[in-house]
C-alpha atoms as a PDB file:
ATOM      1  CA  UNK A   1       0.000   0.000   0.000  1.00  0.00           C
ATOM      2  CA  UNK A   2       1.510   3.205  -0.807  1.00  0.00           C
ATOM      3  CA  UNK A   3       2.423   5.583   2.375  1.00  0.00           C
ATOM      4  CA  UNK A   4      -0.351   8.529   1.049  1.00  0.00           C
ATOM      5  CA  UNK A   5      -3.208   6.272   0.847  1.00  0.00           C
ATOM      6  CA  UNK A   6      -1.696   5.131   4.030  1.00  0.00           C
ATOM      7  CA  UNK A   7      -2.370   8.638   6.345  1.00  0.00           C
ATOM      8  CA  UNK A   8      -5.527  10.102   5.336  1.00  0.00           C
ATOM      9  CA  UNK A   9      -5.885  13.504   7.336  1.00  0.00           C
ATOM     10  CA  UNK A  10      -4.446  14.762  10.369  1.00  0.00           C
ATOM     11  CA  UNK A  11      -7.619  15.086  13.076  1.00  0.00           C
ATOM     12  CA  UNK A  12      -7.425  18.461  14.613  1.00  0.00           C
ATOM     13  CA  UNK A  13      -9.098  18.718  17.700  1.00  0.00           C
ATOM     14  CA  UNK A  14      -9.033  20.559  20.679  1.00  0.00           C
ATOM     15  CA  UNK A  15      -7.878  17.463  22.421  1.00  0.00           C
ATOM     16  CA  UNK A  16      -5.448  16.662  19.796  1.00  0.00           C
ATOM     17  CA  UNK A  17      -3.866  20.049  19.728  1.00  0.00           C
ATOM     18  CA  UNK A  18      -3.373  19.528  23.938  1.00  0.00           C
ATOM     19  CA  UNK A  19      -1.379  16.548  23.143  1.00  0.00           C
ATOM     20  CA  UNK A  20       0.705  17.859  20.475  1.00  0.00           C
ATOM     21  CA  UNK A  21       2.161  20.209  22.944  1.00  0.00           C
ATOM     22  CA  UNK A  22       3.030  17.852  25.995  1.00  0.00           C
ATOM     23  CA  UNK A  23       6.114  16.325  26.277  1.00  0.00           C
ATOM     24  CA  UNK A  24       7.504  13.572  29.179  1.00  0.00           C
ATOM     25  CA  UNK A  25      10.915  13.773  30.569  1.00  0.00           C
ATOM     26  CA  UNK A  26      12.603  10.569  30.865  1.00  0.00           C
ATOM     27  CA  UNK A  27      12.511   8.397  33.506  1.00  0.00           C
ATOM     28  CA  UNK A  28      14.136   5.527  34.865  1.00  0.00           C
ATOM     29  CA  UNK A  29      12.052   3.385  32.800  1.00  0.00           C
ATOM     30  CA  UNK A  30      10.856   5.154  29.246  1.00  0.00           C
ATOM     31  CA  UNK A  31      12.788   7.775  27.152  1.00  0.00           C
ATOM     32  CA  UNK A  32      11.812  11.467  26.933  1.00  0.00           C
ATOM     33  CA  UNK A  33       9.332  11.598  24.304  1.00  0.00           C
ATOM     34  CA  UNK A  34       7.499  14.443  22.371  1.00  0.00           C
ATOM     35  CA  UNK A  35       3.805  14.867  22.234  1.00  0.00           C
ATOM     36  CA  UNK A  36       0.986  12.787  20.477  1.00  0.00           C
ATOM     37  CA  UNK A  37      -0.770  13.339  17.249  1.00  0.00           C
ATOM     38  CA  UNK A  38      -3.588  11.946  16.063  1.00  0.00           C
ATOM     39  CA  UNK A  39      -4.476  10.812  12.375  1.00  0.00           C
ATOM     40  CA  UNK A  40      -7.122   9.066  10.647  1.00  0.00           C
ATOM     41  CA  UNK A  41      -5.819   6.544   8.741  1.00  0.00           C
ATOM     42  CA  UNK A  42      -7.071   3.389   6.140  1.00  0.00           C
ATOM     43  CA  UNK A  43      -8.799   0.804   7.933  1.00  0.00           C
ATOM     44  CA  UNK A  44      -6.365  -1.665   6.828  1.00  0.00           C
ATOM     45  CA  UNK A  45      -3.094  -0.129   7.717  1.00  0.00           C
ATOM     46  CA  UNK A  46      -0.958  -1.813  10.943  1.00  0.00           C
ATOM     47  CA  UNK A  47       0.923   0.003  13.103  1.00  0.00           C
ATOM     48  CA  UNK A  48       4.100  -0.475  11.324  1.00  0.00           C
ATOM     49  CA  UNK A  49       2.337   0.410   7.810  1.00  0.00           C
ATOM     50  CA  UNK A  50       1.941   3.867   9.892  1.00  0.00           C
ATOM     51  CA  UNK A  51       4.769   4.287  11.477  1.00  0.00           C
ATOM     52  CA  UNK A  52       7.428   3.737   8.414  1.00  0.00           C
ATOM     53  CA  UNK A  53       4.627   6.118   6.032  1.00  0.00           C
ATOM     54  CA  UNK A  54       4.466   9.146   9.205  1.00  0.00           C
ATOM     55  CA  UNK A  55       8.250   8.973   9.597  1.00  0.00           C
ATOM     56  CA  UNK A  56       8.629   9.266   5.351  1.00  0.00           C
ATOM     57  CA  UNK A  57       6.303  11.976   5.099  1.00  0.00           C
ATOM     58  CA  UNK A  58       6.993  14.221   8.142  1.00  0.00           C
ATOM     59  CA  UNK A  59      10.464  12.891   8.502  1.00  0.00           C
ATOM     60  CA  UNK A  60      10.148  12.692  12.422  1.00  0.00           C
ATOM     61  CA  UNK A  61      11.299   9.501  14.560  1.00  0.00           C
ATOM     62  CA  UNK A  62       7.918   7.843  15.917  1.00  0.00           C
ATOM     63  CA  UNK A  63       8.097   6.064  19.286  1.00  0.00           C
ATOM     64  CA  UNK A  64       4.902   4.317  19.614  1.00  0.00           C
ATOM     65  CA  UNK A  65       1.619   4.132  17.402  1.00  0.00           C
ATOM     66  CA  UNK A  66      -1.978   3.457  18.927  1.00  0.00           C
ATOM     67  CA  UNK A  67      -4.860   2.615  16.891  1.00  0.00           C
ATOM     68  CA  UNK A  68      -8.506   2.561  17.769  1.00  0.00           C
ATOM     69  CA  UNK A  69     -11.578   1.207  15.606  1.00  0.00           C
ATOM     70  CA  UNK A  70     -13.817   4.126  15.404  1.00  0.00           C
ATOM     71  CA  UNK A  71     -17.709   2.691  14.657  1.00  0.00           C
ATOM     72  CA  UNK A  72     -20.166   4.785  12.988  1.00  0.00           C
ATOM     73  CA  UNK A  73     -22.948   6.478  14.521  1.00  0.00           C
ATOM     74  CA  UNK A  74     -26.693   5.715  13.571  1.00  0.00           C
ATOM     75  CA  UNK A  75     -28.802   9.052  12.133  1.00  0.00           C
ATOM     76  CA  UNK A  76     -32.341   9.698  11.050  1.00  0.00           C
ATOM     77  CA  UNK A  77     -32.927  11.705   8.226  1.00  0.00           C
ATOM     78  CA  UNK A  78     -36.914  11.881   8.035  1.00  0.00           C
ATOM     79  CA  UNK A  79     -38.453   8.709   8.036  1.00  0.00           C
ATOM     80  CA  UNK A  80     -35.321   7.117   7.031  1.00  0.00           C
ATOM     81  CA  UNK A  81     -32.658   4.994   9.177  1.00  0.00           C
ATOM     82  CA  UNK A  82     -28.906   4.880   8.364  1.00  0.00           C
ATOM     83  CA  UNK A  83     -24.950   5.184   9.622  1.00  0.00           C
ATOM     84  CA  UNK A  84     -22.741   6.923   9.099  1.00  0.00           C
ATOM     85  CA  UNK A  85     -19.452   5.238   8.234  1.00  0.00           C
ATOM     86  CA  UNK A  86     -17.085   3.882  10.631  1.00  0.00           C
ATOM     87  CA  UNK A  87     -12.715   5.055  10.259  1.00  0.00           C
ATOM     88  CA  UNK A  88      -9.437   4.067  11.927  1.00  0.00           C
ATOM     89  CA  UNK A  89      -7.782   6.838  14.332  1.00  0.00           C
ATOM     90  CA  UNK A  90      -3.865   6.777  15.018  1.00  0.00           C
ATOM     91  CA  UNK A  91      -2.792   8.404  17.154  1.00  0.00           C
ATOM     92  CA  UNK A  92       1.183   8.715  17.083  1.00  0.00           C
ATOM     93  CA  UNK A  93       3.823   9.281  19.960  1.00  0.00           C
ATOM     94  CA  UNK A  94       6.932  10.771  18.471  1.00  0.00           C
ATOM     95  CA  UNK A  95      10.588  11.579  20.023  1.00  0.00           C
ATOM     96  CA  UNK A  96      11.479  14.320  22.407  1.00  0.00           C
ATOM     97  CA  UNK A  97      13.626  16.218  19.094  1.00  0.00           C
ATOM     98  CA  UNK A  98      10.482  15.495  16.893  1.00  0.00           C
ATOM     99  CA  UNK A  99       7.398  17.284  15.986  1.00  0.00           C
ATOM    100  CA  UNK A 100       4.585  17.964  13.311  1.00  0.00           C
ATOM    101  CA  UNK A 101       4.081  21.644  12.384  1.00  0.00           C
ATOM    102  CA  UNK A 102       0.324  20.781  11.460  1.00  0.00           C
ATOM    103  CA  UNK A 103      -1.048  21.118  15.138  1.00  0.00           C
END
């Protein structure tokens, strides 16, 4: 699959844009890392189909990747019943030295 059908759009939220700008010292455990940004992406991608297309295209160094099923919501229109469609969220955790200008 090729690494821009890969990322579709980068979700900015309110939540998303408090994430981007929290970083984590390192402790004795984890290394420092960066903040957290959050993409939708194709439903068939794995995490390491979006980690190797995020670091390509925004040429950052990605620490972790998350992904979450998103299902879609059921709406009325009139008499009518139908859903809306259901998408893949990623959110990504990158290196303290790394960051996305987007958020």
């Amino acid at each position: 699959m090729d690494i821009h059908l890969i990322i579709k759009r980068p979700l900015v939220t309110e939540k998303g844009t408090y994430q981007s700008t929290q970083s984590f010292a390192a402790t004795a455990h984890k290394r420092a890392r960066g903040g957290s940004f959050a993409f939708e992406v194709h439903p068939d991608a794995s995490k390491p189909m979006i980690k190797e297309a995020i670091e390509k295209i925004y040429n950052v160094n990605v620490l972790s990747v998350r992904t979450a099923n998103r299902l879609g919501k059921s709406r009325r229109v009139r008499m009518t019943r139908g859903k809306t469609r259901g998408w893949k969220k990623a959110v990504i955790s990158l290196d303290a030295n790394s960051h996305i200008d987007l958020f």
